[in-house]
C-alpha atoms as a PDB file:
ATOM      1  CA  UNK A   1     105.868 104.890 141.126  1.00  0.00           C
ATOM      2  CA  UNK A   2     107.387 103.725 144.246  1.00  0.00           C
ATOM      3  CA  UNK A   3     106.727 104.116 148.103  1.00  0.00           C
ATOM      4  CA  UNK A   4     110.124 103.903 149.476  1.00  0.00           C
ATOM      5  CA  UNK A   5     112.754 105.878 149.267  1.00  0.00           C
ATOM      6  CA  UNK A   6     115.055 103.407 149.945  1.00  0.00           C
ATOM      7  CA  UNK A   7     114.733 101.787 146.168  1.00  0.00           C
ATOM      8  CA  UNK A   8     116.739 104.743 144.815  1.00  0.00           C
ATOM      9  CA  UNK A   9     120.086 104.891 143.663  1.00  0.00           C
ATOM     10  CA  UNK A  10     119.394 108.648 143.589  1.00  0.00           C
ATOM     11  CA  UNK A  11     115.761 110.447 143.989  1.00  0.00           C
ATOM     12  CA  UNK A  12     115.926 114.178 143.432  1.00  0.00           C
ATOM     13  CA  UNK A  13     113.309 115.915 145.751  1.00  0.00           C
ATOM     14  CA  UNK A  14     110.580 117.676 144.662  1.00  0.00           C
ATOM     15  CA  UNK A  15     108.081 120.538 146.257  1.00  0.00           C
ATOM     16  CA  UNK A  16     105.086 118.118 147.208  1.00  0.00           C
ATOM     17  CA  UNK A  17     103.151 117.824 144.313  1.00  0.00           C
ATOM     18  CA  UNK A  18      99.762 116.641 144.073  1.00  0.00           C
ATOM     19  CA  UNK A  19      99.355 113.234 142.526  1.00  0.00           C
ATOM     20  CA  UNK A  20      95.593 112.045 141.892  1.00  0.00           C
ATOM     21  CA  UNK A  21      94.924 108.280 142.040  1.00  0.00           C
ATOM     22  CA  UNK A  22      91.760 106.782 139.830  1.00  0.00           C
ATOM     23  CA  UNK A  23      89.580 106.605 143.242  1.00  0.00           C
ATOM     24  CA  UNK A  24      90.169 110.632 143.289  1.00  0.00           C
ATOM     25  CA  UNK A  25      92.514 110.399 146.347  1.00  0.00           C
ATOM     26  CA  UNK A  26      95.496 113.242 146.257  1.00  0.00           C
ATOM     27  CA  UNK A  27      98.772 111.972 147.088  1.00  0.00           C
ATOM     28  CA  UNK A  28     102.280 114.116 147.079  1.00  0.00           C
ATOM     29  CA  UNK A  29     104.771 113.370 144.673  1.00  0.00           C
ATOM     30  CA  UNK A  30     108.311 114.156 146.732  1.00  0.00           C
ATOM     31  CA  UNK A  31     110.623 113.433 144.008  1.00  0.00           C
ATOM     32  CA  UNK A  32     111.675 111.608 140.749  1.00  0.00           C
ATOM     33  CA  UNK A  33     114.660 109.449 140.517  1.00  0.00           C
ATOM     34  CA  UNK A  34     116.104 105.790 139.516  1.00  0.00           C
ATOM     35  CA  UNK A  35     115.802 102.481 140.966  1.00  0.00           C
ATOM     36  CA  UNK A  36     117.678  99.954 140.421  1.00  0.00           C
ATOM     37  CA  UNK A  37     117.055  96.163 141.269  1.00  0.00           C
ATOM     38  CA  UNK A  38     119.729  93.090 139.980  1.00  0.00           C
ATOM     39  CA  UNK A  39     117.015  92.556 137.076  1.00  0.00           C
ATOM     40  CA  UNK A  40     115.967  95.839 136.060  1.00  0.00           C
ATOM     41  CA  UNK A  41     116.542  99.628 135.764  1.00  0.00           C
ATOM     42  CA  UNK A  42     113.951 102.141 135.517  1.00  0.00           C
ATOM     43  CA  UNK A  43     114.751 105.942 134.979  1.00  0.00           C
ATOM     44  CA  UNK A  44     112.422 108.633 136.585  1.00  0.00           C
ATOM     45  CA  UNK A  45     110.058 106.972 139.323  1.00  0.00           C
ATOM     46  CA  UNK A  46     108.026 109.079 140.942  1.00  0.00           C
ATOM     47  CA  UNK A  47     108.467 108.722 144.637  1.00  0.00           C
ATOM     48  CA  UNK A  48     105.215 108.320 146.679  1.00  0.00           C
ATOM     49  CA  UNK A  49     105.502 107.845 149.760  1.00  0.00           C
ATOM     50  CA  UNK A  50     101.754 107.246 150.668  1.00  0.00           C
ATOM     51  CA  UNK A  51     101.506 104.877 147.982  1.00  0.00           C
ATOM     52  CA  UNK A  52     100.242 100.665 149.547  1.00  0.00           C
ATOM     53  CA  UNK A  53     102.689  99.167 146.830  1.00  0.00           C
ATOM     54  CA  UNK A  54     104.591 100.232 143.672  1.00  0.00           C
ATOM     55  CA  UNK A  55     103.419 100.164 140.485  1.00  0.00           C
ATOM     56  CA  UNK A  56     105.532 100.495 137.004  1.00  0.00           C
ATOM     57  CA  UNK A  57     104.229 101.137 133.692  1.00  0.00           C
ATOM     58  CA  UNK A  58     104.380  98.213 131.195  1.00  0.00           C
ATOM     59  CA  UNK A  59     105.754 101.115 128.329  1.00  0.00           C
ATOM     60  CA  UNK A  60     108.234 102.592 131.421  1.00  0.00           C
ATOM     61  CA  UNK A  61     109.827  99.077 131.219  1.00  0.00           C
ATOM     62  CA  UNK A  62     110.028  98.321 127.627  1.00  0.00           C
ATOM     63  CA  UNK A  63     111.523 102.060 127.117  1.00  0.00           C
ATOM     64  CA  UNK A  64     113.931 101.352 129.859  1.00  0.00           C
ATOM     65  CA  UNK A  65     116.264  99.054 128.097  1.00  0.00           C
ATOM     66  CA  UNK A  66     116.384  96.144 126.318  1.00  0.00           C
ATOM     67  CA  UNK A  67     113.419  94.212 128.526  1.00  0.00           C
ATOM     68  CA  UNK A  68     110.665  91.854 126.825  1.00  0.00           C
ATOM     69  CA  UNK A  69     107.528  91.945 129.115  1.00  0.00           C
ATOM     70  CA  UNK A  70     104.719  89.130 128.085  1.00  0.00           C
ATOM     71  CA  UNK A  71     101.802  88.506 129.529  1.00  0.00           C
ATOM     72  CA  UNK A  72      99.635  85.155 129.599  1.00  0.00           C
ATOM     73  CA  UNK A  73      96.416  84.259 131.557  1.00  0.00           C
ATOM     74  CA  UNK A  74      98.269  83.251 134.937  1.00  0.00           C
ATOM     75  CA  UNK A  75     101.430  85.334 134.964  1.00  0.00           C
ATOM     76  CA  UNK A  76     103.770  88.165 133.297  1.00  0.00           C
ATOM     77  CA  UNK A  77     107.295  88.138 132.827  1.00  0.00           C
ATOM     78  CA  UNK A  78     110.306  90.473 132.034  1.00  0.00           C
END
């Protein structure tokens, strides 16, 4: 999920759907597209706009390509 639009390589819009976060707060959903970044690629993000930061799936990213996410007690790494 990602706040700005401006990520995308291509977002196609969507009829505002409503999105609820774990503290029960509706959000719309305007569309679903790719980002792109010089170390990754990730294949229908949700574009929030009232989202405070952007948040990917640890699954999203290992199905995304060939990526190796680990995890230790002060850091994680792709």
């Amino acid at each position: 999920m990602s706040l700005d639009s401006s990520s995308f390589t291509f977002v196609s819009p969507l009829s505002s759907i409503p999105i609820m976060t774990a503290d029960d707060t509706l959000m719309p959903l305007t569309g679903v597209g790719s980002v792109v970044t010089p170390h990754l690629s990730l294949p229908n993000v949700y574009l929030i706009p009232k989202l405070k930061l952007n948040l990917a799936l640890v699954d999203q990213i290992c199905d995304s390509g060939d990526y190796l996410v680990m995890f230790s007690s002060s850091f994680c790494c792709v």
